[in-house]
PDB file of N, CA and C in Angstrom:
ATOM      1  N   UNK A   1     229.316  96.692 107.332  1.00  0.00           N
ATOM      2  CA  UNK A   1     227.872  96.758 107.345  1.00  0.00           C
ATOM      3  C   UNK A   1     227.357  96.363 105.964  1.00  0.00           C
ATOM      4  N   UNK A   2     227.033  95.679 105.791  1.00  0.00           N
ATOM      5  CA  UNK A   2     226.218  94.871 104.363  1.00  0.00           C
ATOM      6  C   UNK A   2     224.600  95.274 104.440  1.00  0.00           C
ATOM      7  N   UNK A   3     224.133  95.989 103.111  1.00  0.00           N
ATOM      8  CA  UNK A   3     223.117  96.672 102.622  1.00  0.00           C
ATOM      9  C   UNK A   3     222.442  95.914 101.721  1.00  0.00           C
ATOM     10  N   UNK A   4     221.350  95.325 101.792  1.00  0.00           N
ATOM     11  CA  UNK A   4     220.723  94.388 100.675  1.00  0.00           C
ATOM     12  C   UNK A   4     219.849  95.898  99.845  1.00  0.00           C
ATOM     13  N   UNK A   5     220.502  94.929  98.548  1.00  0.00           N
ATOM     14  CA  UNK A   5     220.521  96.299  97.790  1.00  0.00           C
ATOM     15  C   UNK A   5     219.646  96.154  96.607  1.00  0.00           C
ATOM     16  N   UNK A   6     218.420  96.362  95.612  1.00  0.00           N
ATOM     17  CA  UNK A   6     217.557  95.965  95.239  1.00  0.00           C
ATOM     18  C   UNK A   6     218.015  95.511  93.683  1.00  0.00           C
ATOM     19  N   UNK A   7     217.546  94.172  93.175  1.00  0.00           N
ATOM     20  CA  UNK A   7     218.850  93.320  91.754  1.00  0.00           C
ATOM     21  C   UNK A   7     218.217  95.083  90.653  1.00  0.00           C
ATOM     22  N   UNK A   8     219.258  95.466  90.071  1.00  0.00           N
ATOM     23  CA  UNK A   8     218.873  96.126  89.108  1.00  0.00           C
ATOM     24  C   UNK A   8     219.434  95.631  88.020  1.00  0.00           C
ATOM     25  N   UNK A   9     218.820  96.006  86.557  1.00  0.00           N
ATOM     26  CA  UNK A   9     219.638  95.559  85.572  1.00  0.00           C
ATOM     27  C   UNK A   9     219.234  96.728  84.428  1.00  0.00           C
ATOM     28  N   UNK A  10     220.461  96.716  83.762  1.00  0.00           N
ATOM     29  CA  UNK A  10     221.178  97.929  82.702  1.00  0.00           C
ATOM     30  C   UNK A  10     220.883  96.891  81.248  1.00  0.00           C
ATOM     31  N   UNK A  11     219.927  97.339  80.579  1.00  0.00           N
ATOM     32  CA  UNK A  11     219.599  96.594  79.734  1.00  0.00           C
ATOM     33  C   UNK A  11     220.467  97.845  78.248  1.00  0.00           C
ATOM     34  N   UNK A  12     220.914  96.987  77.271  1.00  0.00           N
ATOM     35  CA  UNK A  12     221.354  97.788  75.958  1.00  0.00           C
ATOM     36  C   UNK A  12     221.061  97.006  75.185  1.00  0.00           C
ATOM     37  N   UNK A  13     220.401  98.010  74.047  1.00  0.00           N
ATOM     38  CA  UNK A  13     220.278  97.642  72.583  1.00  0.00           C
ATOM     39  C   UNK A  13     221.013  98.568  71.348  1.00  0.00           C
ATOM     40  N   UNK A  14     220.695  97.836  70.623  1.00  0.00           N
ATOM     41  CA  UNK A  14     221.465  99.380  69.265  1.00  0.00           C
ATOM     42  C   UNK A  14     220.310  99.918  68.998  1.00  0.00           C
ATOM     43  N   UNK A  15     219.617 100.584  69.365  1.00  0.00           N
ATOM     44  CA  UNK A  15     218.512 101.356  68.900  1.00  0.00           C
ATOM     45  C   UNK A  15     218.836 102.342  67.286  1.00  0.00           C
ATOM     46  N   UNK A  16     217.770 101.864  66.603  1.00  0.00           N
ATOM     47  CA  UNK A  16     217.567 102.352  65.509  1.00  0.00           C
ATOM     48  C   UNK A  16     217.276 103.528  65.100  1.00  0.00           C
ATOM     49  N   UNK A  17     217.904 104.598  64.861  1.00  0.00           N
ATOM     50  CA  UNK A  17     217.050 106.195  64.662  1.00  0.00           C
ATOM     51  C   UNK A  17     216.113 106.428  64.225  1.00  0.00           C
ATOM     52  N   UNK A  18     214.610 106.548  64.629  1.00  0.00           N
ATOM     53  CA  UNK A  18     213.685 106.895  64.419  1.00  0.00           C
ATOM     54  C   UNK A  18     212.094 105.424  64.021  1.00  0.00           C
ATOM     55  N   UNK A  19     213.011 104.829  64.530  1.00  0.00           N
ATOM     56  CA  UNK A  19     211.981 103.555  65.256  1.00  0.00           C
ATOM     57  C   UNK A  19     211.733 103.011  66.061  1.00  0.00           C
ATOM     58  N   UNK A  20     210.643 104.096  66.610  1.00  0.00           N
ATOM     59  CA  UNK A  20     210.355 104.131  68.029  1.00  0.00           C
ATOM     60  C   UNK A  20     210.019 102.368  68.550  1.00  0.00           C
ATOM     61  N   UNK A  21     208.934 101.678  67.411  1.00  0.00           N
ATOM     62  CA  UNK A  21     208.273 100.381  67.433  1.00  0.00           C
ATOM     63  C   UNK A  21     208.963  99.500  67.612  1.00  0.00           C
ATOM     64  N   UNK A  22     210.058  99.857  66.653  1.00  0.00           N
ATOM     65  CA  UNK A  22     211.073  98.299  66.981  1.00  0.00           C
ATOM     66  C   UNK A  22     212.349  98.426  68.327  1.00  0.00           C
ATOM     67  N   UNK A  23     212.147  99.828  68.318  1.00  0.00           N
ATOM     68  CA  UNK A  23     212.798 100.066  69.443  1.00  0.00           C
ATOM     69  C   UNK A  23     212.606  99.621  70.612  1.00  0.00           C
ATOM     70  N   UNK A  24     211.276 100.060  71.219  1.00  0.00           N
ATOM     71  CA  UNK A  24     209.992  99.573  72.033  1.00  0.00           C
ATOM     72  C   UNK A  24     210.008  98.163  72.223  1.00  0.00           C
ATOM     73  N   UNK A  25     209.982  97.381  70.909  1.00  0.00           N
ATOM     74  CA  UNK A  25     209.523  95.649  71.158  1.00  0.00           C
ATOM     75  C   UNK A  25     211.242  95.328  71.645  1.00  0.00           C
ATOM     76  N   UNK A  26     212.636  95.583  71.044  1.00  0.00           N
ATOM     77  CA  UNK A  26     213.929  95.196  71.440  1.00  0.00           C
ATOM     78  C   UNK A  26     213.994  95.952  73.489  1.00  0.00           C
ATOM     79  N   UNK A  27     213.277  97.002  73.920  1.00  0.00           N
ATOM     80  CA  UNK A  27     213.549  97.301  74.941  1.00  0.00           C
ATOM     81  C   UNK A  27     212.401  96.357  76.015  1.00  0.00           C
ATOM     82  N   UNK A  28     211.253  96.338  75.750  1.00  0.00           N
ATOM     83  CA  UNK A  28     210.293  95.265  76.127  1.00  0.00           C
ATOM     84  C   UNK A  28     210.964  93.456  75.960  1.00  0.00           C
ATOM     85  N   UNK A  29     211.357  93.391  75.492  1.00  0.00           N
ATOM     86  CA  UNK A  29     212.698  91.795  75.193  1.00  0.00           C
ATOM     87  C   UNK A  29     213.502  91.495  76.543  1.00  0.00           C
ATOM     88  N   UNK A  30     214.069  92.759  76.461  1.00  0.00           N
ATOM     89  CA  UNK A  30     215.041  92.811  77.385  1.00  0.00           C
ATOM     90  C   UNK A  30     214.238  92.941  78.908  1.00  0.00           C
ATOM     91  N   UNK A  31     213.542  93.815  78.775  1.00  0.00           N
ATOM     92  CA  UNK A  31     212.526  94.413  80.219  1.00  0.00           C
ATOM     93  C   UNK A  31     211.784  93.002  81.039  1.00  0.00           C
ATOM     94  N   UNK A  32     211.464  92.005  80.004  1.00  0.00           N
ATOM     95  CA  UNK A  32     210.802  90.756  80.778  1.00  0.00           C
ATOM     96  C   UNK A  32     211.810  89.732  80.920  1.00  0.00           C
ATOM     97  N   UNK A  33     212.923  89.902  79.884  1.00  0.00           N
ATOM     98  CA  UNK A  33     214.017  89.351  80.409  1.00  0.00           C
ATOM     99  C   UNK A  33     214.665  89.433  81.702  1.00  0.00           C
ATOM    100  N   UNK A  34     214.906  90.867  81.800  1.00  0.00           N
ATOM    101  CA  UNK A  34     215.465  91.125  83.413  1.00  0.00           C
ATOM    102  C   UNK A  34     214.079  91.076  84.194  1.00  0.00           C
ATOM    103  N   UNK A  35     212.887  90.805  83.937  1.00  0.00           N
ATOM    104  CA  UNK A  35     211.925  90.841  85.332  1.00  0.00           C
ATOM    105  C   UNK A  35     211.900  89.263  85.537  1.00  0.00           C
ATOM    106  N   UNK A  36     211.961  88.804  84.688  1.00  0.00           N
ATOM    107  CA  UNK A  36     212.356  86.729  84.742  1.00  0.00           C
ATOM    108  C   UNK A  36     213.594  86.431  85.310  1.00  0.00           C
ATOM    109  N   UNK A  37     214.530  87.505  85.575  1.00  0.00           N
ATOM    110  CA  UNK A  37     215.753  87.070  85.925  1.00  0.00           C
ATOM    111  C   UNK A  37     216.048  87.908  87.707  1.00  0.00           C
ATOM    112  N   UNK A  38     214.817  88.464  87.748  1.00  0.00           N
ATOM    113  CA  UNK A  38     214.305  88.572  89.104  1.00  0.00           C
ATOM    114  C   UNK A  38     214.667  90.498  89.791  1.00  0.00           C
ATOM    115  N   UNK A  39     215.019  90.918  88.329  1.00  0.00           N
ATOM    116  CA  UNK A  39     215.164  92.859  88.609  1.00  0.00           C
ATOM    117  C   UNK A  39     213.982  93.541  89.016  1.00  0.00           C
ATOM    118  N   UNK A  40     214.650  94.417  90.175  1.00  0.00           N
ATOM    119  CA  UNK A  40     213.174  95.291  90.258  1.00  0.00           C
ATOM    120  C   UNK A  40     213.126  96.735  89.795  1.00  0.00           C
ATOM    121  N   UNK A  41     214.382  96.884  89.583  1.00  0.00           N
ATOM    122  CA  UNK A  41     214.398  97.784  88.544  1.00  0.00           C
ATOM    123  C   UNK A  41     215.312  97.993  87.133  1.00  0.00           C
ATOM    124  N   UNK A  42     214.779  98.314  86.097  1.00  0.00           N
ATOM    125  CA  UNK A  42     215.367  97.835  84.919  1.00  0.00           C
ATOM    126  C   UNK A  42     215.539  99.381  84.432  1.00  0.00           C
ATOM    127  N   UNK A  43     216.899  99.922  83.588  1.00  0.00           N
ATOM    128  CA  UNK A  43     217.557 100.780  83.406  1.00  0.00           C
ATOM    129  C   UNK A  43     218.074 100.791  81.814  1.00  0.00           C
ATOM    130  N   UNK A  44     217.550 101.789  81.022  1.00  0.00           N
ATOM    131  CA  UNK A  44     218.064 101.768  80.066  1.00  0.00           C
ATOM    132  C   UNK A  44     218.561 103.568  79.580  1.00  0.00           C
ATOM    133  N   UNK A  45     219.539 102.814  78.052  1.00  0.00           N
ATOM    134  CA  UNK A  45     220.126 104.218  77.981  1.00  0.00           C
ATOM    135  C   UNK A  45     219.100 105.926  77.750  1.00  0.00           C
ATOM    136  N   UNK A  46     219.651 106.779  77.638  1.00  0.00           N
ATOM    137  CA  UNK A  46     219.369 107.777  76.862  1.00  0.00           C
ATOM    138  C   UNK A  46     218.907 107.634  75.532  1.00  0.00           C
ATOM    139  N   UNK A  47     217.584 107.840  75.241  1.00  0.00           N
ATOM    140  CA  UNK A  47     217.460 108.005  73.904  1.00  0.00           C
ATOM    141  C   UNK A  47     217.052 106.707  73.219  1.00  0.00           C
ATOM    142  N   UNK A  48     216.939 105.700  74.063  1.00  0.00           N
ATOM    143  CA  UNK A  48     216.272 104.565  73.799  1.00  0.00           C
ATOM    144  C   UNK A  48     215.711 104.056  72.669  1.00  0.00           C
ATOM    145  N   UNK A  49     214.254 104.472  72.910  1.00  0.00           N
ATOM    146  CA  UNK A  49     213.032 105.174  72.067  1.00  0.00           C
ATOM    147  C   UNK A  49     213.181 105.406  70.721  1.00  0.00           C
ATOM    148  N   UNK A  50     213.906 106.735  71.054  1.00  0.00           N
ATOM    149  CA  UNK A  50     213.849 107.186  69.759  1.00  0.00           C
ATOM    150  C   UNK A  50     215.878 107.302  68.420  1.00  0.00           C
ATOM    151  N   UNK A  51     216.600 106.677  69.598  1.00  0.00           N
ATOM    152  CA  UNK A  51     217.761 106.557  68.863  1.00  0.00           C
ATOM    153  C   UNK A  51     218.720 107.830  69.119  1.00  0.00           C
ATOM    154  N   UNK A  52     219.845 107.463  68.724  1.00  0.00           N
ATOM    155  CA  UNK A  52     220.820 109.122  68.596  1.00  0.00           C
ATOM    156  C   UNK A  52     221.680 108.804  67.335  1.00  0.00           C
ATOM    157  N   UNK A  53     222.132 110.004  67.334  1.00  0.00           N
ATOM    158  CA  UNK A  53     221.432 111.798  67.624  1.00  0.00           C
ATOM    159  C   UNK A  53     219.578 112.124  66.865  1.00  0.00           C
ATOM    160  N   UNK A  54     218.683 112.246  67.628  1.00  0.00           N
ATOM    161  CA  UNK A  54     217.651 112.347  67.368  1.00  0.00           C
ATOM    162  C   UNK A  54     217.374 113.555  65.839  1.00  0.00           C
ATOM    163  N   UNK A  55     217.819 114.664  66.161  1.00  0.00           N
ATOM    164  CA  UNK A  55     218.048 115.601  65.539  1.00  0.00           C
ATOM    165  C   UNK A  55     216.544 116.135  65.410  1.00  0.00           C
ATOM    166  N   UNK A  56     216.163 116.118  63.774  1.00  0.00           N
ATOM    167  CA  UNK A  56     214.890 116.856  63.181  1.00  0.00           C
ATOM    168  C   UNK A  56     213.494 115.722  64.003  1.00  0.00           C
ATOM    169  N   UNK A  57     214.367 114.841  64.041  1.00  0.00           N
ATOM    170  CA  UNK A  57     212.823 113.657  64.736  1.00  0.00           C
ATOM    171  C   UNK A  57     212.321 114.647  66.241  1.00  0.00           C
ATOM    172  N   UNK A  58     213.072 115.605  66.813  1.00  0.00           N
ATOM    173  CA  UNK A  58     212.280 116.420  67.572  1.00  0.00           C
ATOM    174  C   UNK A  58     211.649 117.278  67.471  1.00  0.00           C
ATOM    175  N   UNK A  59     211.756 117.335  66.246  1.00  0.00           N
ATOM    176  CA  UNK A  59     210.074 118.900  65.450  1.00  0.00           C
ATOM    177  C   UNK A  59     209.103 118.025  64.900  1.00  0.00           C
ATOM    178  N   UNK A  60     209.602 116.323  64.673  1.00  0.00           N
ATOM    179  CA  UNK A  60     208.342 116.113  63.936  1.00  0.00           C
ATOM    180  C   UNK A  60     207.522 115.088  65.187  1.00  0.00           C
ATOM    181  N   UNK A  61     206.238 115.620  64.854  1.00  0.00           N
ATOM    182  CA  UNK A  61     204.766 115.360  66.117  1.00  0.00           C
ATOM    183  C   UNK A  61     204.726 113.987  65.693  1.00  0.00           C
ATOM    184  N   UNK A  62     204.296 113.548  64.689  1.00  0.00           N
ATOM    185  CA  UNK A  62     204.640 112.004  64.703  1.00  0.00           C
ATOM    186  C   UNK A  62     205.138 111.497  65.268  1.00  0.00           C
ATOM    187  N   UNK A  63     206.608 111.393  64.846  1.00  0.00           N
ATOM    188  CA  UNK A  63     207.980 110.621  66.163  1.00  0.00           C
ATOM    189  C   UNK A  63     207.510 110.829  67.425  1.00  0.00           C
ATOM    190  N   UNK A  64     206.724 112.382  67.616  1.00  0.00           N
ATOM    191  CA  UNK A  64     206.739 112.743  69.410  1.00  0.00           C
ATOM    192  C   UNK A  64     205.730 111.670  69.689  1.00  0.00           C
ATOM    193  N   UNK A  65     204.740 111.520  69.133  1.00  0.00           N
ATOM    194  CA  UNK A  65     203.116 111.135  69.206  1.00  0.00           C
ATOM    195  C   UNK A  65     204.132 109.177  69.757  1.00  0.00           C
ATOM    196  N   UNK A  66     204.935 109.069  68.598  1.00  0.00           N
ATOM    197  CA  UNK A  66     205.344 107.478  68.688  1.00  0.00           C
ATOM    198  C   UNK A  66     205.720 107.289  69.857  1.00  0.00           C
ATOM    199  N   UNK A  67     206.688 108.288  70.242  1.00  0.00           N
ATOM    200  CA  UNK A  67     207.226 108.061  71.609  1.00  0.00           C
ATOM    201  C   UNK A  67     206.332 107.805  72.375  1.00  0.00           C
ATOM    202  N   UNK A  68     205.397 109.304  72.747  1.00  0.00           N
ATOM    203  CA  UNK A  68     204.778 108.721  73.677  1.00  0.00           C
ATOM    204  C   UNK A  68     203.873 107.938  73.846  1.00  0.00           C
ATOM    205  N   UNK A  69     203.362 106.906  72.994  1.00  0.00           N
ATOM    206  CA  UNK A  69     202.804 106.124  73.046  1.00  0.00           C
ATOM    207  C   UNK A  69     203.718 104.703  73.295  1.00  0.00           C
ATOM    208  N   UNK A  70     204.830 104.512  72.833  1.00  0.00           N
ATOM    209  CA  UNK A  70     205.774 103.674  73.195  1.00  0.00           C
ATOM    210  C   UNK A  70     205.746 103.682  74.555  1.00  0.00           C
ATOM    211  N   UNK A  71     205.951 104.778  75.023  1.00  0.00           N
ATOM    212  CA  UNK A  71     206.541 105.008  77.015  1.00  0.00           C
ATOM    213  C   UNK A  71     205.155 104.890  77.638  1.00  0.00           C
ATOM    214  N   UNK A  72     203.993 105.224  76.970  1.00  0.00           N
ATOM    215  CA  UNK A  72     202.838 104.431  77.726  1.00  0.00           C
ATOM    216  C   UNK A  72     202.567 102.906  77.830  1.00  0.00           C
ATOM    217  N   UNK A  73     203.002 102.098  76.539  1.00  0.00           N
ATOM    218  CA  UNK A  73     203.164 100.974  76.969  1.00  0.00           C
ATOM    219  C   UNK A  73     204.678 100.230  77.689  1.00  0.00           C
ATOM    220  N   UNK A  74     205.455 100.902  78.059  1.00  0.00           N
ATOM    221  CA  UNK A  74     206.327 100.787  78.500  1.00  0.00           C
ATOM    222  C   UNK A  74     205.927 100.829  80.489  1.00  0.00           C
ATOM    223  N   UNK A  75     204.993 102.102  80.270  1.00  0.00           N
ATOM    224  CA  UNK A  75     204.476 102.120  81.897  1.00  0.00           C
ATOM    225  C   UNK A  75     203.627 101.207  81.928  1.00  0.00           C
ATOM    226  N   UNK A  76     202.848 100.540  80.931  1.00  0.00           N
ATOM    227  CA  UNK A  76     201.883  99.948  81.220  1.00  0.00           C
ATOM    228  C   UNK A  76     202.313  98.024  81.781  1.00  0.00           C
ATOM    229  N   UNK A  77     203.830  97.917  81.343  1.00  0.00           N
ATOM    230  CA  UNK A  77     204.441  96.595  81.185  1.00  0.00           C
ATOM    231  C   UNK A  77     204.912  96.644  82.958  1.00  0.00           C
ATOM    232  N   UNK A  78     204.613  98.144  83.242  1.00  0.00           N
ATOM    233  CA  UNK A  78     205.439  97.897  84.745  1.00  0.00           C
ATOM    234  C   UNK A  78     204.233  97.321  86.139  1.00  0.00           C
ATOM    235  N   UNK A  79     203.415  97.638  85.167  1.00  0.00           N
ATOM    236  CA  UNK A  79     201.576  97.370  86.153  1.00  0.00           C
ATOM    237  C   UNK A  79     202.088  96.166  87.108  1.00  0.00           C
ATOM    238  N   UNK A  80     203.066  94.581  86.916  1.00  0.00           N
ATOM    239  CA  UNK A  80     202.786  93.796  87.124  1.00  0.00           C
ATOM    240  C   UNK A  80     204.785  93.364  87.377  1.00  0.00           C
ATOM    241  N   UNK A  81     205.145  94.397  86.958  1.00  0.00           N
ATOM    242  CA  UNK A  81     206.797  93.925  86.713  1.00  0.00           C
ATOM    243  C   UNK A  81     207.876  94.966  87.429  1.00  0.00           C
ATOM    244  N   UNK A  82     208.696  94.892  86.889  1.00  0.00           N
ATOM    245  CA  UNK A  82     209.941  95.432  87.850  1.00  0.00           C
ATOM    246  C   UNK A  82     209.554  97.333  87.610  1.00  0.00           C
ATOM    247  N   UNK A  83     210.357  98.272  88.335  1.00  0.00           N
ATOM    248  CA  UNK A  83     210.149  99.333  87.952  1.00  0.00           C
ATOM    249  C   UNK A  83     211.156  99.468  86.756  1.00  0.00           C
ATOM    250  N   UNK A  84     211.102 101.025  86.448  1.00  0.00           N
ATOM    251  CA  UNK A  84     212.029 100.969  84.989  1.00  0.00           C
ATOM    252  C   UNK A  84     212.288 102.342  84.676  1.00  0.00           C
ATOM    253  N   UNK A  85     213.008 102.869  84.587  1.00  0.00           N
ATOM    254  CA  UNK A  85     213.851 104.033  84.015  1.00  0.00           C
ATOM    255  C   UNK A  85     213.770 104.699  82.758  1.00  0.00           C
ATOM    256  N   UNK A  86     212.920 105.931  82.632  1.00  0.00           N
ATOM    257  CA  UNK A  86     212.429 106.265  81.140  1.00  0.00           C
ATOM    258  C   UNK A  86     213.224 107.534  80.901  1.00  0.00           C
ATOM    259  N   UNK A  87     212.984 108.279  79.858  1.00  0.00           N
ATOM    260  CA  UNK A  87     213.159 109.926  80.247  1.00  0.00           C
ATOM    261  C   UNK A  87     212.005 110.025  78.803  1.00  0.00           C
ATOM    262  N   UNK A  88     211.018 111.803  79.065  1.00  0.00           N
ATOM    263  CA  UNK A  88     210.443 111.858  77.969  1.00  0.00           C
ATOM    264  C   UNK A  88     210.798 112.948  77.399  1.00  0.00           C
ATOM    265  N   UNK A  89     210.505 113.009  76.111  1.00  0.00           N
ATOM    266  CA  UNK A  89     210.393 114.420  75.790  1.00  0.00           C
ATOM    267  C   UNK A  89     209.955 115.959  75.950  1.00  0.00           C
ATOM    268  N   UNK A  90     210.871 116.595  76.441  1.00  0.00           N
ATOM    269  CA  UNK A  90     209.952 117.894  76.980  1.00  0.00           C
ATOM    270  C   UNK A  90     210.435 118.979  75.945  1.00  0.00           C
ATOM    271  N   UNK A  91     209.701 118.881  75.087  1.00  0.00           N
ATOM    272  CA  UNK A  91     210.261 119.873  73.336  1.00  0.00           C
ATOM    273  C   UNK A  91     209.931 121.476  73.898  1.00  0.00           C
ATOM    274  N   UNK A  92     209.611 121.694  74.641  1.00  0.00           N
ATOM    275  CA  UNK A  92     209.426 123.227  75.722  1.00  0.00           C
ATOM    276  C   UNK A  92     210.154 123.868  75.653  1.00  0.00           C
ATOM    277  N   UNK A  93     211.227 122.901  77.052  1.00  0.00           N
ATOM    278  CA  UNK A  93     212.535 122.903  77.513  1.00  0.00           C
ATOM    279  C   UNK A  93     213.772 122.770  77.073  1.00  0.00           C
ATOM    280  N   UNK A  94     213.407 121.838  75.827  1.00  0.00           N
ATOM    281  CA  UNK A  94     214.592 121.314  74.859  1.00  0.00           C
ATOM    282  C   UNK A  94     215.539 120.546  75.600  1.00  0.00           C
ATOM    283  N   UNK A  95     214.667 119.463  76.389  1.00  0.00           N
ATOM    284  CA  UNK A  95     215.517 118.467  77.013  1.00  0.00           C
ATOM    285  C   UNK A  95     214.859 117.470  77.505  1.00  0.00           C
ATOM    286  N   UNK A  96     215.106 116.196  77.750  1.00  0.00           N
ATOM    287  CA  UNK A  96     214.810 114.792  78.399  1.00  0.00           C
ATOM    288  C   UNK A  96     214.035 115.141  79.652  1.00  0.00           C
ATOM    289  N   UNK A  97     213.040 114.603  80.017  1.00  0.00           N
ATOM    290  CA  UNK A  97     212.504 114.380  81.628  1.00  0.00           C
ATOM    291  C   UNK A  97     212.558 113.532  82.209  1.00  0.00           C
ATOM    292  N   UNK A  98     213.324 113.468  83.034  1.00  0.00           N
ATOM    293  CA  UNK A  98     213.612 111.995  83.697  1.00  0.00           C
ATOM    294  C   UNK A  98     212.275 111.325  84.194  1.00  0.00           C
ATOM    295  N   UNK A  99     211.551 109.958  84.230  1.00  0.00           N
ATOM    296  CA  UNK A  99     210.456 109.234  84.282  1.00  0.00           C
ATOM    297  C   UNK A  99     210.976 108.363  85.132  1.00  0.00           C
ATOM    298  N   UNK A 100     210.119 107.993  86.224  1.00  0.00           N
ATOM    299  CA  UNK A 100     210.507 106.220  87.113  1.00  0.00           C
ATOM    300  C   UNK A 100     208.983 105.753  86.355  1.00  0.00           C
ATOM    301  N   UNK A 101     209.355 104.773  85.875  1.00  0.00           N
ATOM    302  CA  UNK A 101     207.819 103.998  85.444  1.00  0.00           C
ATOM    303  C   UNK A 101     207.481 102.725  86.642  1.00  0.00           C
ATOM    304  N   UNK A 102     206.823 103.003  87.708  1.00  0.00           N
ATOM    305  CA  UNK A 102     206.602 101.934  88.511  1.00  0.00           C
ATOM    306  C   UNK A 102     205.204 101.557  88.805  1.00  0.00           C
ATOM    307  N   UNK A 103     204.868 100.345  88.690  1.00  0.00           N
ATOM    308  CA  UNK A 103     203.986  99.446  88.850  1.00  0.00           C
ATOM    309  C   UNK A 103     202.906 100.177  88.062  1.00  0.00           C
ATOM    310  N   UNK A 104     203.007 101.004  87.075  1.00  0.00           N
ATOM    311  CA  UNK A 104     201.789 101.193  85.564  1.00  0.00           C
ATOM    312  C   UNK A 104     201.612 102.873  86.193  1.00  0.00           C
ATOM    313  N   UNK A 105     202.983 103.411  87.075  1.00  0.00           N
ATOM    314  CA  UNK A 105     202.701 104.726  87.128  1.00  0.00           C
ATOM    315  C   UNK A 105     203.786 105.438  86.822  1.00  0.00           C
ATOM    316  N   UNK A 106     203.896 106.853  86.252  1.00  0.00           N
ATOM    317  CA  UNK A 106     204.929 107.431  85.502  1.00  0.00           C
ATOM    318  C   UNK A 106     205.133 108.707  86.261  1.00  0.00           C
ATOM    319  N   UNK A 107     206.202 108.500  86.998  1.00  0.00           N
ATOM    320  CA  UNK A 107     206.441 109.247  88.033  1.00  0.00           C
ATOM    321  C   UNK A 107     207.730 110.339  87.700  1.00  0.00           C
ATOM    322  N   UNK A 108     207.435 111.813  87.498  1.00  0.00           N
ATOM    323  CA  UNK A 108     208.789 112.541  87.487  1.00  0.00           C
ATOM    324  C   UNK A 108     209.381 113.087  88.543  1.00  0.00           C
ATOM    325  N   UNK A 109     208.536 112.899  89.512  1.00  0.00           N
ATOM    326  CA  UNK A 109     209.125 113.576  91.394  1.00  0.00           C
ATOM    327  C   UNK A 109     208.359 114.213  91.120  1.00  0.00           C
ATOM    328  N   UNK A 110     207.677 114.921  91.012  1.00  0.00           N
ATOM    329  CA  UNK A 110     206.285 116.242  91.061  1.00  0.00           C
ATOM    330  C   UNK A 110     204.769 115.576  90.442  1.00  0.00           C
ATOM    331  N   UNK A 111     205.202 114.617  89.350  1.00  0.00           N
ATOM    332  CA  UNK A 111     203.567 114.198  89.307  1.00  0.00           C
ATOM    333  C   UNK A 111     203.726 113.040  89.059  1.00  0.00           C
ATOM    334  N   UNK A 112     202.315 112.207  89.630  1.00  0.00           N
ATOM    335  CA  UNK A 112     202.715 110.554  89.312  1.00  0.00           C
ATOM    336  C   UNK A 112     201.237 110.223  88.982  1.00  0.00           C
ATOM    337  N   UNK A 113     200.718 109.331  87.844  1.00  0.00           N
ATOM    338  CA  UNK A 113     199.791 109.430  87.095  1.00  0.00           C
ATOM    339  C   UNK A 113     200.039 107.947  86.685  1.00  0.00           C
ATOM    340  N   UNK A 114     198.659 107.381  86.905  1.00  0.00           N
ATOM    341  CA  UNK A 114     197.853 106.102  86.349  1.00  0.00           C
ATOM    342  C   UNK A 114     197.578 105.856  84.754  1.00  0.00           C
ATOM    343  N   UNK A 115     197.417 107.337  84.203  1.00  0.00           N
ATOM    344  CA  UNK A 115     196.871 107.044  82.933  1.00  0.00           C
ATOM    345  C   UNK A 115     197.805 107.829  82.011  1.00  0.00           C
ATOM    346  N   UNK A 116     197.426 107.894  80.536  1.00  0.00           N
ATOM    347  CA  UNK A 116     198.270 108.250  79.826  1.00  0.00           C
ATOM    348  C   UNK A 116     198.220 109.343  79.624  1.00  0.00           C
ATOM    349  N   UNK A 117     197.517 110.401  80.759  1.00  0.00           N
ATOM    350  CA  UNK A 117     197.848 112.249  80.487  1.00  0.00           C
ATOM    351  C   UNK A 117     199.118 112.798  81.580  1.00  0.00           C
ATOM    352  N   UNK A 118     199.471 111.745  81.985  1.00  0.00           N
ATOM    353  CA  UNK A 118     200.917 111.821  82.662  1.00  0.00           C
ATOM    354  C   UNK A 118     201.919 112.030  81.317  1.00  0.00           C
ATOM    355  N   UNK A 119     202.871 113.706  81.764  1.00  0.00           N
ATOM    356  CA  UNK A 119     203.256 113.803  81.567  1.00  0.00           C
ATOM    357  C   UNK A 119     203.217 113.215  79.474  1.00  0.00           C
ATOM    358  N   UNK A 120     202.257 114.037  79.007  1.00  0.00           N
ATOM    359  CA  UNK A 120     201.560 114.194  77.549  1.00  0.00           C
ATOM    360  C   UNK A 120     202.027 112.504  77.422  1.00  0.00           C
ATOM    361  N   UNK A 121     201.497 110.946  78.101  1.00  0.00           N
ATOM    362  CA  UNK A 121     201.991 109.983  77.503  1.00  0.00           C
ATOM    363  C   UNK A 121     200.504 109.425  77.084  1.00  0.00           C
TER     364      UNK A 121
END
């Protein structure tokens, strides 16, 4: 039985610790790369964003503020393009939230939001 199965692609970079910006523009590279190469959903690692081991960059509001403004334009690149695989910061919980960013909405399975008060982005 053969399953047409939707093109995904696993995009990697060396992400830089604590540059969210250049992080952002090297994961956006790749993101229109695989939507030109015909993915509908695009997948990247843990920690992307903001690099590993994150460490003290999770007490400081800056870095948080960068992120989430990074992952808003990250949802905002999906308005028109493939979906895409985020996780955000939940400094609460003291752990990652898994994100589907599809078509300019940022979806965690419980809330899915148009604008950038999804999920503090």
């Amino acid at each position: 039985m053969q399953r047409d199965l939707p093109p995904v692609a696993v995009v990697q970079h060396d992400p830089t610790v604590g540059d969210v910006a250049g992080n952002r523009e090297a994961i956006l590279e790749r993101f229109n790369w695989a939507a030109d190469a015909g993915a509908t959903v695009v997948v990247t690692p843990e920690l992307a964003l903001l690099g590993y081991p994150p460490r003290d960059l999770l007490h400081r509001e800056a870095v948080l503020d960068a992120e989430r403004e990074a992952l808003s334009a990250l949802r905002r690149a999906t308005a028109d393009g493939p979906a895409r695989q985020a996780a955000a910061p939940d400094v609460r919980r003291l752990r990652r939230a898994p994100l589907l960013l599809v078509r300019g909405v940022a979806d965690d399975g419980r809330n899915r939001r148009r604008d950038d008060r999804a999920h503090g982005l």
